[in-house]
C-alpha atoms as a PDB file:
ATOM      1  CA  UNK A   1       5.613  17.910  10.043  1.00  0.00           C
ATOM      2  CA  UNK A   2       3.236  15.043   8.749  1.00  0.00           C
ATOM      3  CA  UNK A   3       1.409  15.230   5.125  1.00  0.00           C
ATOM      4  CA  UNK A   4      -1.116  13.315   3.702  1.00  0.00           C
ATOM      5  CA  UNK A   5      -2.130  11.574   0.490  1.00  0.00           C
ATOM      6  CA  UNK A   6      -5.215  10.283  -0.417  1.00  0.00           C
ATOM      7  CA  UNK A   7      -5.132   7.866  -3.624  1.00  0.00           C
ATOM      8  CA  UNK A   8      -7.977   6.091  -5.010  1.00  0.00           C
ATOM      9  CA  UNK A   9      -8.055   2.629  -7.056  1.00  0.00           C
ATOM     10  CA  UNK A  10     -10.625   0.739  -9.101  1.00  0.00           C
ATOM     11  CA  UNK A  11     -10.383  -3.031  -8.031  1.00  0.00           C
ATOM     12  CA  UNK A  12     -12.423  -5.623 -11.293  1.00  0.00           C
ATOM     13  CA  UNK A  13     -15.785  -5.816 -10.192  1.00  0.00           C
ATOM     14  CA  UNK A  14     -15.558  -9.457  -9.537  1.00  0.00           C
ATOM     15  CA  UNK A  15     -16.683 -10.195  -5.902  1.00  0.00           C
ATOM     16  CA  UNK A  16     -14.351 -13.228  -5.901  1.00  0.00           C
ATOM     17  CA  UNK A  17     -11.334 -11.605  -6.700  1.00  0.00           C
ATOM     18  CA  UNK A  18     -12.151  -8.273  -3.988  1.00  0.00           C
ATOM     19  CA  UNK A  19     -12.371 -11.090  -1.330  1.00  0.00           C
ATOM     20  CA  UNK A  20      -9.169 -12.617  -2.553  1.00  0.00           C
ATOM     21  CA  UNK A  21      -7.478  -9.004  -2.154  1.00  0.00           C
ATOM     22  CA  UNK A  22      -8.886  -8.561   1.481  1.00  0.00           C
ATOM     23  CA  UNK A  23      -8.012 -12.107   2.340  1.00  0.00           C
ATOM     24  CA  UNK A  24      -4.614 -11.537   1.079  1.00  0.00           C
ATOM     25  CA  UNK A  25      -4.038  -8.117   3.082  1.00  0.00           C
ATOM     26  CA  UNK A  26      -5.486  -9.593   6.232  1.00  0.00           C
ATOM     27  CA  UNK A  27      -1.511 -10.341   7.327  1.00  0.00           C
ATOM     28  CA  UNK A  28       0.437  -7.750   5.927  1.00  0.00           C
ATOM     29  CA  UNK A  29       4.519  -9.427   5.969  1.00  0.00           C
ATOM     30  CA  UNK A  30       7.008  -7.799   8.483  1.00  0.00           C
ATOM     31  CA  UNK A  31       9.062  -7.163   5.504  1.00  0.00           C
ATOM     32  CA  UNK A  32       6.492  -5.150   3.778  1.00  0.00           C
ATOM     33  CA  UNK A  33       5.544  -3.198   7.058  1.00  0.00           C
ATOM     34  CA  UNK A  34       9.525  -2.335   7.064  1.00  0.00           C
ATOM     35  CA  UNK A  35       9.757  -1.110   3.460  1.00  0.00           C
ATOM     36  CA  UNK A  36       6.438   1.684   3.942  1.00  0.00           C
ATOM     37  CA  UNK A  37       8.467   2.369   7.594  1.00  0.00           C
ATOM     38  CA  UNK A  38      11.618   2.914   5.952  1.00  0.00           C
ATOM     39  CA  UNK A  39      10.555   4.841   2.809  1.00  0.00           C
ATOM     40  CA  UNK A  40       8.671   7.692   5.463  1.00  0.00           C
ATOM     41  CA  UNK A  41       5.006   6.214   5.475  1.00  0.00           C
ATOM     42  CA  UNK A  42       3.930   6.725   9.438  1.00  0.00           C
ATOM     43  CA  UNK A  43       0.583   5.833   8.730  1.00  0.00           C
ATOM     44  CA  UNK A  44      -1.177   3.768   6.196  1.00  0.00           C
ATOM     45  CA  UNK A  45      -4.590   3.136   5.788  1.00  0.00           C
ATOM     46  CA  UNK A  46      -7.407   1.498   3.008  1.00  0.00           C
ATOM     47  CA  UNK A  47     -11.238   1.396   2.671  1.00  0.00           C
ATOM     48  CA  UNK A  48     -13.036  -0.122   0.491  1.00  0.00           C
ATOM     49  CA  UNK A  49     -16.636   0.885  -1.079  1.00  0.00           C
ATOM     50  CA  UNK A  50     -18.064  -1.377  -3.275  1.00  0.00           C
ATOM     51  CA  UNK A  51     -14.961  -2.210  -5.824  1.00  0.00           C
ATOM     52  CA  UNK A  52     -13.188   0.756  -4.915  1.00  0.00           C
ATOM     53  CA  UNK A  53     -10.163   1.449  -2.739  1.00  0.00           C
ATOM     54  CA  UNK A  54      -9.139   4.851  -1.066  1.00  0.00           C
ATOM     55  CA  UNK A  55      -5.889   4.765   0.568  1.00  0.00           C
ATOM     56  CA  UNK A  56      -4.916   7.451   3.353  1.00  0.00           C
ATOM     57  CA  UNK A  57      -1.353   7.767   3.926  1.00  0.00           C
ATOM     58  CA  UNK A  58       0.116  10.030   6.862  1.00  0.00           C
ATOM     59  CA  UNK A  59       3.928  10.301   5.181  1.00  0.00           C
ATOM     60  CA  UNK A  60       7.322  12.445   6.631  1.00  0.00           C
ATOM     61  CA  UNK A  61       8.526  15.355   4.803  1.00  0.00           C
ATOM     62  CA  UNK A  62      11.217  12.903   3.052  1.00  0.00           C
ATOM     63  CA  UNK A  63       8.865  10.636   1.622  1.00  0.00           C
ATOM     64  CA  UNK A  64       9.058  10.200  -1.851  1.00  0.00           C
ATOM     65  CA  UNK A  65       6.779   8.231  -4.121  1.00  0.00           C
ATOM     66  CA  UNK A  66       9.699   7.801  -6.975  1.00  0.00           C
ATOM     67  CA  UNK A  67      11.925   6.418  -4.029  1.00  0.00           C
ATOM     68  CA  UNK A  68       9.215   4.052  -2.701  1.00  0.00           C
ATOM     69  CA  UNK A  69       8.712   2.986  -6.497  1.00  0.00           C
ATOM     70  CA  UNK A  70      12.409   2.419  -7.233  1.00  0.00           C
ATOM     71  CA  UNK A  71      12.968   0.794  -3.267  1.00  0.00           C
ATOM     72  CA  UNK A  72      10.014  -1.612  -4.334  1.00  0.00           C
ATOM     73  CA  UNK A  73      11.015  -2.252  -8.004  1.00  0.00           C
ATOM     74  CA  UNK A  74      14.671  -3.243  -5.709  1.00  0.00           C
ATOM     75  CA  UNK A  75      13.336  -4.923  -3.291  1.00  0.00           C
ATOM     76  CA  UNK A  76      12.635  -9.167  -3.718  1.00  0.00           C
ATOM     77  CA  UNK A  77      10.430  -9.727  -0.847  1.00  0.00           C
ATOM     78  CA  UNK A  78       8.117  -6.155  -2.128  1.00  0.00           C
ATOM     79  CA  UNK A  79       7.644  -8.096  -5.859  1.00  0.00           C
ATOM     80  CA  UNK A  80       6.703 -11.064  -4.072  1.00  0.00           C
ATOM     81  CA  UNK A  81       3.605  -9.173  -1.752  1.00  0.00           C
ATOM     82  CA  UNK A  82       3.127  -7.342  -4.847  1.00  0.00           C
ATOM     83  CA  UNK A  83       2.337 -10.654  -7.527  1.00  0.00           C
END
């Protein structure tokens, strides 16, 4: 059994930084690709409209978004993606 989230975000309205984003999520890190795999994320994805995001996420029955939080808050290479 698969379910799916659908989460929205607001990115500043600042053309310069939205490219900055995209440029910077061109090459997602093996590491980070290993951290959604191993928190129960089989599918991720994110489209953007103007400055907003909307992320689709196809997720196993044993996903957790507490677990993912604390696993990212633990995680060194997840803090570095993340700043």
């Amino acid at each position: 059994m698969t379910f799916r989230y659908g989460l929205a975000l607001d990115l500043a309205d600042d053309p310069r930084l939205i490219a900055e984003y995209e440029r910077h999520h061109e090459r997602v890190w093996p590491e980070i690709e290993q951290s959604l795999g191993a928190a129960g994320i089989d599918r991720l994805e994110i489209y953007r409209t103007g400055n907003r995001l909307f992320m689709v996420m196809e997720v196993s029955p044993t996903f957790s978004f507490e677990a993912k939080g604390a696993a990212d808050a633990a995680d060194p290479k997840v803090q570095e993606w993340e700043r």
